[in-house]
N, C-alpha and C. Protein backbone atom coordinates (compact mmCIF):
# COMPACT_ATOMS: atom_id res chain seq x y z
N UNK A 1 182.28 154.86 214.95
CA UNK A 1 182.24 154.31 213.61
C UNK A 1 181.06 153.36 213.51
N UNK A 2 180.43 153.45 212.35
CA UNK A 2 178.98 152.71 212.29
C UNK A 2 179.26 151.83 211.10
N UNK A 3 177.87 150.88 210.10
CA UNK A 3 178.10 150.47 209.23
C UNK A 3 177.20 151.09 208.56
N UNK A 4 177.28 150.55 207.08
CA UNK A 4 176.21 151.23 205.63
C UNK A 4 176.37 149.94 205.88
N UNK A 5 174.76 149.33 204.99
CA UNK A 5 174.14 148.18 204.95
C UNK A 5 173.55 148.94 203.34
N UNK A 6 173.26 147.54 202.40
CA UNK A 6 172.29 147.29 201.19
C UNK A 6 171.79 146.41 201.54
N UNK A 7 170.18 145.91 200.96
CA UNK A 7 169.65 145.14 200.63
C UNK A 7 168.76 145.01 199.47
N UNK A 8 169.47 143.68 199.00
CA UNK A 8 169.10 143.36 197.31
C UNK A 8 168.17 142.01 197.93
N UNK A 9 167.09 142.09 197.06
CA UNK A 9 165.92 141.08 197.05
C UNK A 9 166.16 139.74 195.59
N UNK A 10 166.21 138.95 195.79
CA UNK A 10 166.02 138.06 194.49
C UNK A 10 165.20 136.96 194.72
N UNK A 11 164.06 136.39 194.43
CA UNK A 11 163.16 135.50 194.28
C UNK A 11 164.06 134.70 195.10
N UNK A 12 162.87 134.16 196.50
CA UNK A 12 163.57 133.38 197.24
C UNK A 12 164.54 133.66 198.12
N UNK A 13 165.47 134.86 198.18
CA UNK A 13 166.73 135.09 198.64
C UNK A 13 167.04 136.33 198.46
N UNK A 14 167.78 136.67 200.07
CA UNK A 14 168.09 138.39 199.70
C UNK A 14 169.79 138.10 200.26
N UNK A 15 170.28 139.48 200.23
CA UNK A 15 171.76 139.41 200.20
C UNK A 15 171.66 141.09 201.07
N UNK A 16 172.19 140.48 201.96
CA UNK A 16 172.68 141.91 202.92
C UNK A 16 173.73 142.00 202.77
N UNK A 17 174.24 143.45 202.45
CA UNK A 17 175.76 143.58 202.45
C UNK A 17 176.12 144.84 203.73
N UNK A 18 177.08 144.49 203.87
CA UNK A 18 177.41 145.29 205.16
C UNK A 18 179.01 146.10 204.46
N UNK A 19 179.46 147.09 204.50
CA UNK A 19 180.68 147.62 204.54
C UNK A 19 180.67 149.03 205.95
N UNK A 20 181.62 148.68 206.43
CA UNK A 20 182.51 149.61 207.11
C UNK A 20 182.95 148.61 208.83
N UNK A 21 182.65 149.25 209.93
CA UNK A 21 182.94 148.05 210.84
C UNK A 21 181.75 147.46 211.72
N UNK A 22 181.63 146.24 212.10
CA UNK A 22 180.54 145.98 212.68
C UNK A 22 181.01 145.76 214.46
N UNK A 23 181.66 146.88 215.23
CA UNK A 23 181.48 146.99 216.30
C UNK A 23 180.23 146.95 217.18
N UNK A 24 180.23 146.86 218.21
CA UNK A 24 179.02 147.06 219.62
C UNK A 24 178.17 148.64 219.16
N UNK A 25 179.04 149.68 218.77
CA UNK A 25 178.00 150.57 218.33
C UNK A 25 177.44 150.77 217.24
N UNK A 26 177.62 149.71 216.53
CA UNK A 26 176.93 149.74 214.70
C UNK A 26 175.64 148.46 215.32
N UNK A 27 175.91 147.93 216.31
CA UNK A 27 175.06 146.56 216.45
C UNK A 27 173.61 146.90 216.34
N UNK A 28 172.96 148.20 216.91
CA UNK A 28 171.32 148.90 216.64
C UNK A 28 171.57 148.90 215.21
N UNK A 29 172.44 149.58 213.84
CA UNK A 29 171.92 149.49 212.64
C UNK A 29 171.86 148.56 212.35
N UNK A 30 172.83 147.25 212.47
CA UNK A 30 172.63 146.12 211.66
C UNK A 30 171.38 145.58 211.91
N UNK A 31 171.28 145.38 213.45
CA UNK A 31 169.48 144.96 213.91
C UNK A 31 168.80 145.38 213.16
N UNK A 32 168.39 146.38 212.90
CA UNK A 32 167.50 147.20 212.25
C UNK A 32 167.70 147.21 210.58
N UNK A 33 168.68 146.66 209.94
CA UNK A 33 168.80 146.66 208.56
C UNK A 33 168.74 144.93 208.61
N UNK A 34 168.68 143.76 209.78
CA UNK A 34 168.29 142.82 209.80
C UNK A 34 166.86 142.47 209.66
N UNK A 35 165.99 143.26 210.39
CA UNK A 35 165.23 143.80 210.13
C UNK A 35 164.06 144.02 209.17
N UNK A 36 164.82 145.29 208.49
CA UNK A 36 164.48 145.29 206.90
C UNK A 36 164.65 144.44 205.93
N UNK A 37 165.22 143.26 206.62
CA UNK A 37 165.58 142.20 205.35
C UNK A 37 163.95 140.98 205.73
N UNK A 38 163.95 140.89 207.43
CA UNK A 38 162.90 139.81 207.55
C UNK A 38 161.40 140.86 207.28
N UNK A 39 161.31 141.98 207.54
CA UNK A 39 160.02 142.56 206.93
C UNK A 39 160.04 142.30 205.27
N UNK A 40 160.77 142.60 204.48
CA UNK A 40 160.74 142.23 202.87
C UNK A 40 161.28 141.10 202.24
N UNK A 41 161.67 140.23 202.42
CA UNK A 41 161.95 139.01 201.89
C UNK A 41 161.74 137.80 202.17
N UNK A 42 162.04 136.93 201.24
CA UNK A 42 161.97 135.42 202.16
C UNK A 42 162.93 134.78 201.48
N UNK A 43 163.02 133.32 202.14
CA UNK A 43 164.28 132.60 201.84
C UNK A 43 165.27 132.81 203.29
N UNK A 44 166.70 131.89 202.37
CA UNK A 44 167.25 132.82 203.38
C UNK A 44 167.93 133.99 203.08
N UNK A 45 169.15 134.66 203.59
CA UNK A 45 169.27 135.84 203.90
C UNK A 45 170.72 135.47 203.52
N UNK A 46 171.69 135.86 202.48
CA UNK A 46 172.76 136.05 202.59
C UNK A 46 173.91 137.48 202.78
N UNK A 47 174.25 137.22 204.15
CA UNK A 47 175.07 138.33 204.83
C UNK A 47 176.47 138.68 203.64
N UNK A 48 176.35 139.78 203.06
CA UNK A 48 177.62 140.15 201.88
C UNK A 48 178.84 140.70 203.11
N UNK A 49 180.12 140.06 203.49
CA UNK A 49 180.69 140.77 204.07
C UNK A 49 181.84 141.77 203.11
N UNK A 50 181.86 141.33 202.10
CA UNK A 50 182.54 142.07 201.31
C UNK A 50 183.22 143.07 201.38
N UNK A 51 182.45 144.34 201.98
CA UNK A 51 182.89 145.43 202.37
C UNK A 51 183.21 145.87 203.92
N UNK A 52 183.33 145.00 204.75
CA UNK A 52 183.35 144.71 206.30
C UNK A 52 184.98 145.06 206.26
N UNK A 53 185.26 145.79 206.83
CA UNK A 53 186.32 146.15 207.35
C UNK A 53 187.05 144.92 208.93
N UNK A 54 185.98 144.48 209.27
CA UNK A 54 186.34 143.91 210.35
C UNK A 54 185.12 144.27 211.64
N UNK A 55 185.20 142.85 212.52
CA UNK A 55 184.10 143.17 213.59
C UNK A 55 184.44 142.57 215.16
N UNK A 56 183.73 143.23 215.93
CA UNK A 56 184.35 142.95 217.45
C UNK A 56 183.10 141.12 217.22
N UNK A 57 184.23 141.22 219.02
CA UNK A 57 183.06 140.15 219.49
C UNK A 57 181.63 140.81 219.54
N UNK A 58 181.00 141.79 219.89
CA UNK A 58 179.83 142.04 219.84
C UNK A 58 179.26 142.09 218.51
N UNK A 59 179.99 142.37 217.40
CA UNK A 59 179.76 141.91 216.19
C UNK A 59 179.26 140.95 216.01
N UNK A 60 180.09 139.69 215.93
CA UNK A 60 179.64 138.46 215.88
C UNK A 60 178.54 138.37 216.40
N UNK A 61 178.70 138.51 217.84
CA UNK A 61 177.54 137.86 218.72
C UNK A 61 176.41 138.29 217.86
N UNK A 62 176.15 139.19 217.52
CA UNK A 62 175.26 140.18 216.79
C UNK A 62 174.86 139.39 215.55
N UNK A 63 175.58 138.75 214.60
CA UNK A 63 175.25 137.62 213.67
C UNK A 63 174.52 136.97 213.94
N UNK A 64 175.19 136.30 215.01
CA UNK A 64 174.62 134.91 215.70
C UNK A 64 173.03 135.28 216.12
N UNK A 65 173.06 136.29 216.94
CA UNK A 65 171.88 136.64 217.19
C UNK A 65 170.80 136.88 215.80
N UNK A 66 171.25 137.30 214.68
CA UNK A 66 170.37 137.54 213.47
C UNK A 66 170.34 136.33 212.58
N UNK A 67 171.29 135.26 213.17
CA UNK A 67 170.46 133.59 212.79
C UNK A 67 169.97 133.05 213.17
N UNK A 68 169.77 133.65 214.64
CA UNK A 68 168.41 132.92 215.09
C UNK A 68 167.46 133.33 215.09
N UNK A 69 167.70 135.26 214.98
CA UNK A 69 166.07 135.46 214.71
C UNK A 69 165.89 135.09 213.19
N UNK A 70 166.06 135.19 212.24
CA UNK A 70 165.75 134.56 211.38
C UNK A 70 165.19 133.18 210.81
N UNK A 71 165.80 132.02 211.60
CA UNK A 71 165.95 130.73 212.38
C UNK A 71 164.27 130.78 212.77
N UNK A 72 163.83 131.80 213.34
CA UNK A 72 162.89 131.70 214.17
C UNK A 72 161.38 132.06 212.93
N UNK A 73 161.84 132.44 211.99
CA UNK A 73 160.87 133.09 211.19
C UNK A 73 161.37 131.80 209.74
N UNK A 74 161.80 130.74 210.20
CA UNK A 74 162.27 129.39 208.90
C UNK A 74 163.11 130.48 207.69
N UNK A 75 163.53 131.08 208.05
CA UNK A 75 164.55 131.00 207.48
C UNK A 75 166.34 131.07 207.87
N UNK A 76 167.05 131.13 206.26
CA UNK A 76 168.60 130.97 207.22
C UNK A 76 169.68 132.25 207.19
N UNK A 77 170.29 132.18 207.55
CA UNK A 77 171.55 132.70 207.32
C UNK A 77 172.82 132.50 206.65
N UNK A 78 173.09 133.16 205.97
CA UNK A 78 174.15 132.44 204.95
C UNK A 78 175.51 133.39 204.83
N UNK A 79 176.67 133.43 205.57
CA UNK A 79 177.76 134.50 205.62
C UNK A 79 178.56 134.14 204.03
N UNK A 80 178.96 135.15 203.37
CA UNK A 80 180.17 135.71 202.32
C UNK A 80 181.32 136.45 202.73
N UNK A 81 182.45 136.25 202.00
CA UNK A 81 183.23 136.83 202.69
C UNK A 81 183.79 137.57 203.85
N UNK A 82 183.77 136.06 204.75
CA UNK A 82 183.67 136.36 205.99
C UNK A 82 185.15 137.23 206.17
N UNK A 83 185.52 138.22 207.29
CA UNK A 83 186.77 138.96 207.26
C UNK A 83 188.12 138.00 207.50
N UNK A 84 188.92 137.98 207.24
CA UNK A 84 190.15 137.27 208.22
C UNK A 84 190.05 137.27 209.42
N UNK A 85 190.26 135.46 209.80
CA UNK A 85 189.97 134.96 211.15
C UNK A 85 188.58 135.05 211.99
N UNK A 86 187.32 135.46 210.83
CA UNK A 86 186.13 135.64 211.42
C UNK A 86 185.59 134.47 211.14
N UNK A 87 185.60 133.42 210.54
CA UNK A 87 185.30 132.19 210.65
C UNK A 87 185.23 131.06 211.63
N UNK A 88 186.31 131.71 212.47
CA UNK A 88 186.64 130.64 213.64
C UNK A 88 185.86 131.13 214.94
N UNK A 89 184.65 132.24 214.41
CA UNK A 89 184.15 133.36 215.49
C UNK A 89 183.22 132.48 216.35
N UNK A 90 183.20 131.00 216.34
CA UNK A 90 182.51 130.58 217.23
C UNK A 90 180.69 130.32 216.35
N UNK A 91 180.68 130.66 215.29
CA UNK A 91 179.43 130.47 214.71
C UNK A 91 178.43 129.16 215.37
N UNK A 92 179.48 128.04 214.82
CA UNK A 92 178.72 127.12 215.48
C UNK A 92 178.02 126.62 217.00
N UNK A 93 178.33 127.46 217.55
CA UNK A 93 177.48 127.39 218.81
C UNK A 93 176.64 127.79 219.41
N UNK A 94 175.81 128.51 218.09
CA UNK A 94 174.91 128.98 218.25
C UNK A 94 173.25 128.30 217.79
N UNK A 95 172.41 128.45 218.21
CA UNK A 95 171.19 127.41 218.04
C UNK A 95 171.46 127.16 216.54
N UNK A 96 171.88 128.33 215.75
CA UNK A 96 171.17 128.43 214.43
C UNK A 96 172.12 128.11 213.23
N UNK A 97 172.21 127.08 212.62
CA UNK A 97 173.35 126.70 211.67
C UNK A 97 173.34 127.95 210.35
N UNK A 98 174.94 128.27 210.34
CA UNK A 98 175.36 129.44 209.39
C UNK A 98 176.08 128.73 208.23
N UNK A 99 175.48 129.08 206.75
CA UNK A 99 176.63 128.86 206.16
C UNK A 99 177.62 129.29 205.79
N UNK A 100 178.59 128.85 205.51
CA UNK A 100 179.73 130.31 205.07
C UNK A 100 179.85 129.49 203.73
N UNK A 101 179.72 130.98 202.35
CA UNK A 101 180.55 130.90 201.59
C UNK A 101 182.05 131.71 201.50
N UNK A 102 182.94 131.35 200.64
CA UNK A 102 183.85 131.91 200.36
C UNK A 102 184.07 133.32 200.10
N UNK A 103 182.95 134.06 198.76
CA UNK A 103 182.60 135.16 198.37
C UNK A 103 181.11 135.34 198.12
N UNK A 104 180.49 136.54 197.91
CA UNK A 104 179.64 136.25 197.36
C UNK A 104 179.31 135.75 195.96
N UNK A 105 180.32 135.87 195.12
CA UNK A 105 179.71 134.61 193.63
C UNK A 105 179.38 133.33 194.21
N UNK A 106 180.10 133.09 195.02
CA UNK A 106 179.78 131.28 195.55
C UNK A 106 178.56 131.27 196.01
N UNK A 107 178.53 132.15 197.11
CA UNK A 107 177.09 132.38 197.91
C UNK A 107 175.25 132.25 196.76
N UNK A 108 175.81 133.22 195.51
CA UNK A 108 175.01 133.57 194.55
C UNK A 108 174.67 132.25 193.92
N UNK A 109 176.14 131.28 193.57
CA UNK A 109 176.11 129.91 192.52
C UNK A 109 175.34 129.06 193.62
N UNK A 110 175.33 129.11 194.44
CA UNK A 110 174.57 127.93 195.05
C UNK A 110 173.04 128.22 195.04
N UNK A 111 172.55 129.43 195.04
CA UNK A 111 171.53 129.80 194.66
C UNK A 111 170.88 130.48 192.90
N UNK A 112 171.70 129.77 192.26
CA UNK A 112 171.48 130.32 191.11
C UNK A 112 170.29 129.96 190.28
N UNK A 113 169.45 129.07 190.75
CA UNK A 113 168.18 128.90 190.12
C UNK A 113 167.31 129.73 190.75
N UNK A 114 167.49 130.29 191.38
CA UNK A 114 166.25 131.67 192.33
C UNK A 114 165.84 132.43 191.47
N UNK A 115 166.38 132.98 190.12
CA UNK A 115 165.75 134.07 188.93
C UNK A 115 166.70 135.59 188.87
N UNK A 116 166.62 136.17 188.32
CA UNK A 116 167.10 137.24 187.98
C UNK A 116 166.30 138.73 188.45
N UNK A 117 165.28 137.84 188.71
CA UNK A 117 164.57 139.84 189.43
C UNK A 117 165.67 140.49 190.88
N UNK A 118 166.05 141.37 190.77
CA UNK A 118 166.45 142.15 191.70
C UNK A 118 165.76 143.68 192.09
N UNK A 119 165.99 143.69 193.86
CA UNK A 119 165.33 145.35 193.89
C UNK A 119 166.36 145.43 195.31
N UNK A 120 166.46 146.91 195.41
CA UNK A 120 167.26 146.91 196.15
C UNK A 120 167.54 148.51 196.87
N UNK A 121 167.66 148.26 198.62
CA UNK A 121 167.57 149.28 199.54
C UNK A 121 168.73 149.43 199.82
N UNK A 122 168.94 150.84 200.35
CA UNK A 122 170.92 150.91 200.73
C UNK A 122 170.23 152.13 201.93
N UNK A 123 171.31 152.05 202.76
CA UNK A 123 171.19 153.48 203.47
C UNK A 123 172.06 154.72 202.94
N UNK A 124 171.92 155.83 203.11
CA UNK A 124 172.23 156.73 202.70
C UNK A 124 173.85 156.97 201.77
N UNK A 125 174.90 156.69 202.93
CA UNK A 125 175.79 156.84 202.54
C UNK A 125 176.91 155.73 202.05
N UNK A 126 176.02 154.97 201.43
CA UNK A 126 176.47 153.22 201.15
C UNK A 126 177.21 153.77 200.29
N UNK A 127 178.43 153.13 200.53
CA UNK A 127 180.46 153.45 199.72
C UNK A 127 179.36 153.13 198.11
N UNK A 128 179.86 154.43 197.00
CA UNK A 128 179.88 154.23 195.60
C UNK A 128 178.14 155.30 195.62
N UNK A 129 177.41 155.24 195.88
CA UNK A 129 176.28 155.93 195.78
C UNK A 129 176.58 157.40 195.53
N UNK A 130 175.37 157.98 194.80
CA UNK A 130 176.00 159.32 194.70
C UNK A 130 174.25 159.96 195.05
């Protein structure tokens, strides 16, 4: 089982969304759709978990690891609807401070002066696409 990843761009700030599971063998796509977020955007980066079914420890670790590379390029990381009990995943002990919002509207309201342009990449079989 792998994940579908989107990425939406908005002045200043992009929003990765992830749906399906983020196990040890989805961990190469997310890299790589992490990726595609630090080649095209700037700001920071808010992770949509929205559609996350749920994720191992290599999951996480896998976060953690994409706030610091990010971290490393000044920008941040910002988690949404993190899954049940994925909050307590140890975030903070990692070099790179995460924020968590609640959902993504919250995630969005705290950034709501960034503008209204949007553009936006999905992989193939991202849930609702036709």
């Amino acid at each position: 089982m792998t994940i579908e990843w989107r990425y939406t761009i908005h002045p200043g700030l992009g929003v990765l969304s992830l749906a399906g599971f983020l196990g040890q063998e989805a961990v190469g796509r997310f890299q790589g759709a992490v990726g595609w977020a630090v080649a095209r955007g700037t700001g920071p980066v808010v992770l949509d978990l929205t559609g996350l079914r749920g994720w191992s420890d290599g999951g996480r670790l896998a976060v953690s690891e994409a706030a610091s590379r990010l971290a490393a390029e000044g920008r941040g990381l910002e988690l949404a609807a993190v899954p049940e009990g994925g909050a307590d995943g140890g975030f903070e002990d990692g070099p790179a401070v995460i924020t968590v919002h609640g959902d993504l509207a919250a995630a969005l309201a705290a950034h709501r002066d960034r503008g209204v342009e949007e553009r936006e990449w999905r992989s193939d079989a991202w849930p609702g696409s036709a």
